[in-house]
N, C-alpha and C. Protein backbone atom coordinates (compact mmCIF):
# COMPACT_ATOMS: atom_id res chain seq x y z
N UNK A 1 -9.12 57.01 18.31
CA UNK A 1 -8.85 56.13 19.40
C UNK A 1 -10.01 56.22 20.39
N UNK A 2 -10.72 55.24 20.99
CA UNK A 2 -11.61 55.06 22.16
C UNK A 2 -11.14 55.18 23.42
N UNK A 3 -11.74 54.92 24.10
CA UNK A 3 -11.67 54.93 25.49
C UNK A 3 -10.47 53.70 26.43
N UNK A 4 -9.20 54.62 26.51
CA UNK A 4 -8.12 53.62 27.41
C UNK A 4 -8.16 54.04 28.81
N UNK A 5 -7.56 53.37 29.46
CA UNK A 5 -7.49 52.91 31.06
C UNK A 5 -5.84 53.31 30.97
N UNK A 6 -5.76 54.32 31.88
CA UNK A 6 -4.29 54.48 32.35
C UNK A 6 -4.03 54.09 33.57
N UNK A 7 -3.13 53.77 34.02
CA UNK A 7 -2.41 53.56 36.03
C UNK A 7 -0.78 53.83 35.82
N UNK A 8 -0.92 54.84 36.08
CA UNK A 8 0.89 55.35 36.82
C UNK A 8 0.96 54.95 38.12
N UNK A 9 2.27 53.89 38.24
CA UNK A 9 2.86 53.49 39.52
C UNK A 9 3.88 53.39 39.41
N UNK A 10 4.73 53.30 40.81
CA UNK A 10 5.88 53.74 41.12
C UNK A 10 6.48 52.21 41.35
N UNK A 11 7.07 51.40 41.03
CA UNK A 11 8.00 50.28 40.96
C UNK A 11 9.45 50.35 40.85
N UNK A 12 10.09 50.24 41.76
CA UNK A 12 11.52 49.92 42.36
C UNK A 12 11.78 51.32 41.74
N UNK A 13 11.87 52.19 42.15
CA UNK A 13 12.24 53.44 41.39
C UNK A 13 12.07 54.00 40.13
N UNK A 14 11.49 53.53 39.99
CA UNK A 14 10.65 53.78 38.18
C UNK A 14 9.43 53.86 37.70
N UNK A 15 8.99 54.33 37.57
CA UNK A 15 7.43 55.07 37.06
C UNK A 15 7.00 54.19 36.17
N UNK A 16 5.93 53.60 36.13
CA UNK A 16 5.76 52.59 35.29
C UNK A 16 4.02 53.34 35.03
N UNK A 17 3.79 53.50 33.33
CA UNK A 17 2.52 54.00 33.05
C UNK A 17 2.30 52.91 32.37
N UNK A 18 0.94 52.04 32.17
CA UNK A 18 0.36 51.04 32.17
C UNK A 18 -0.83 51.37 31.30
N UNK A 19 -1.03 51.02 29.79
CA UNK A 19 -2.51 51.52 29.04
C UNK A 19 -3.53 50.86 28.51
N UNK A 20 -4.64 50.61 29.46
CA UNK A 20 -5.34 49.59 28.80
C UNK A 20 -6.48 49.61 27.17
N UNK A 21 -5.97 48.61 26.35
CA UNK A 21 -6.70 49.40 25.07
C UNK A 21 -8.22 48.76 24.97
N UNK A 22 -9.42 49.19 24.39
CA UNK A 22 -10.60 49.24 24.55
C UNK A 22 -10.41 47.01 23.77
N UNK A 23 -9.44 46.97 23.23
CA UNK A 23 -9.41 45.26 22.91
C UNK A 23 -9.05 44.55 24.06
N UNK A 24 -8.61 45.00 25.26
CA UNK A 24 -7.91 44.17 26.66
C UNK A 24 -6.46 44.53 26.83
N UNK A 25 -6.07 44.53 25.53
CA UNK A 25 -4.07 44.30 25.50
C UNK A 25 -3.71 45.54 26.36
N UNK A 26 -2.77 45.47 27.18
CA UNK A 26 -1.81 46.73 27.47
C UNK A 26 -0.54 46.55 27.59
N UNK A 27 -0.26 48.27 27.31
CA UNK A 27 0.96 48.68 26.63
C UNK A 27 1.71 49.42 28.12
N UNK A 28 2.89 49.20 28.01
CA UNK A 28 3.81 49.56 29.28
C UNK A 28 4.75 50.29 28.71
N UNK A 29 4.76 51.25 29.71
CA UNK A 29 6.20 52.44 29.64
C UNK A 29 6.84 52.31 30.70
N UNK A 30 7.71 52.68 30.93
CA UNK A 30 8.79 53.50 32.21
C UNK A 30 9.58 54.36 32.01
N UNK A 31 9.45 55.27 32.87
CA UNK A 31 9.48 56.64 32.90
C UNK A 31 10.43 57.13 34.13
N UNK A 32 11.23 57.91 33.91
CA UNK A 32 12.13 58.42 35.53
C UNK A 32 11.42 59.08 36.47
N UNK A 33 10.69 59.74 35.63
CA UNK A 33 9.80 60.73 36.65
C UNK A 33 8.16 60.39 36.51
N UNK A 34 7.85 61.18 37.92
CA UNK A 34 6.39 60.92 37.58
C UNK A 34 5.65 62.08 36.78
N UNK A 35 5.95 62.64 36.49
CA UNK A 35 5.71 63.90 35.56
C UNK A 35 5.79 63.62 34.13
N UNK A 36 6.86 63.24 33.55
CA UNK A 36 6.88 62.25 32.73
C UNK A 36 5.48 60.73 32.42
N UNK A 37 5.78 60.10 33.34
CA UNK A 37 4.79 59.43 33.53
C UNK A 37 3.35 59.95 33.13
N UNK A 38 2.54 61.08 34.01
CA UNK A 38 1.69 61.66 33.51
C UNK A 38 1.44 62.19 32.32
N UNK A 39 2.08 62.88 32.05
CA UNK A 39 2.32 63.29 30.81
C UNK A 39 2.60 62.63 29.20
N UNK A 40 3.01 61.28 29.50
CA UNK A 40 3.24 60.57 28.82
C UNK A 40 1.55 60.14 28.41
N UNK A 41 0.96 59.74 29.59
CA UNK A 41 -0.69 59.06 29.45
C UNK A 41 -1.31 59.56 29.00
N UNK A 42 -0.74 61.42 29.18
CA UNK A 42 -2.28 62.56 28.80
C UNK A 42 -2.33 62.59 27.08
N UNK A 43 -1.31 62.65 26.72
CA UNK A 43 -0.67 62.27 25.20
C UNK A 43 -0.94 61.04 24.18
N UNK A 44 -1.08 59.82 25.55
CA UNK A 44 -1.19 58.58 24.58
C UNK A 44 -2.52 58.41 24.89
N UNK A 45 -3.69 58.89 25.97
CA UNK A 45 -4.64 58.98 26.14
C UNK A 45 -5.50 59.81 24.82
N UNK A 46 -5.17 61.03 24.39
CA UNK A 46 -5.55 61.88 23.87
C UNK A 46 -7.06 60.87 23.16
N UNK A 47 -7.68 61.63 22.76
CA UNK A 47 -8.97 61.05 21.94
C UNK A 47 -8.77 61.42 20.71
N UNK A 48 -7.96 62.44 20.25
CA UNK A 48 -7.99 62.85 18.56
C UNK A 48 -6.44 63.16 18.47
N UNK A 49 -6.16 62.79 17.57
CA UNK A 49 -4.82 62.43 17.10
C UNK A 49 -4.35 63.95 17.07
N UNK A 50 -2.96 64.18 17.14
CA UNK A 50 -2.15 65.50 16.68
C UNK A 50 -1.70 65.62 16.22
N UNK A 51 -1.87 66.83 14.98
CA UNK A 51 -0.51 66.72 13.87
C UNK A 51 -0.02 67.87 14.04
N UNK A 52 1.32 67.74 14.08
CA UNK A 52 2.11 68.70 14.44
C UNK A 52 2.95 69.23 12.61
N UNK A 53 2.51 70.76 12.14
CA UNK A 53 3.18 71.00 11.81
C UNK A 53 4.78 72.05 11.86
N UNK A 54 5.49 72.26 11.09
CA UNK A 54 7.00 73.28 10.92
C UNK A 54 6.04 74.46 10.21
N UNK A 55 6.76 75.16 11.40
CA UNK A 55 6.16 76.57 10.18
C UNK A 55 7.61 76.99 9.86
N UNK A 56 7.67 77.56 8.62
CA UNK A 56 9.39 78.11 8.08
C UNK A 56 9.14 79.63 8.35
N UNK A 57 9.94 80.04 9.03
CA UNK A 57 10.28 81.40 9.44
C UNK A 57 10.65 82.21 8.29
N UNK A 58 9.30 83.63 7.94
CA UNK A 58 9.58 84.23 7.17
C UNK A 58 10.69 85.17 7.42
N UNK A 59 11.66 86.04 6.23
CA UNK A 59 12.56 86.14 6.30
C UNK A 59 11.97 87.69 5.54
């Protein structure tokens, strides 16, 4: 992923994170919190993807 444009704002009580993609289009969230909000951007911002694996608990 390239280079997006984030803006977290606060609208009628709701956190609204806003992502602009390097083609023009943006993508909208809302969020309860602004913590959330942030957090949400730092994630969809990221520059290199994450893969999350399960580790199985040895026994």
């Amino acid at each position: 992923m390239s280079q997006v444009r984030s803006v977290v704002s606060k609208e009628a009580d709701v956190w609204v994170l806003r992502l602009e993609k390097p083609n023009g289009k943006v993508q909208e969230y809302r969020c309860t919190t602004e913590g959330q909000a942030r957090q949400l951007a730092l994630v969809l911002s990221a520059s290199a993807p994450v893969e999350l694996s399960a580790q199985q608990p040895q026994a």
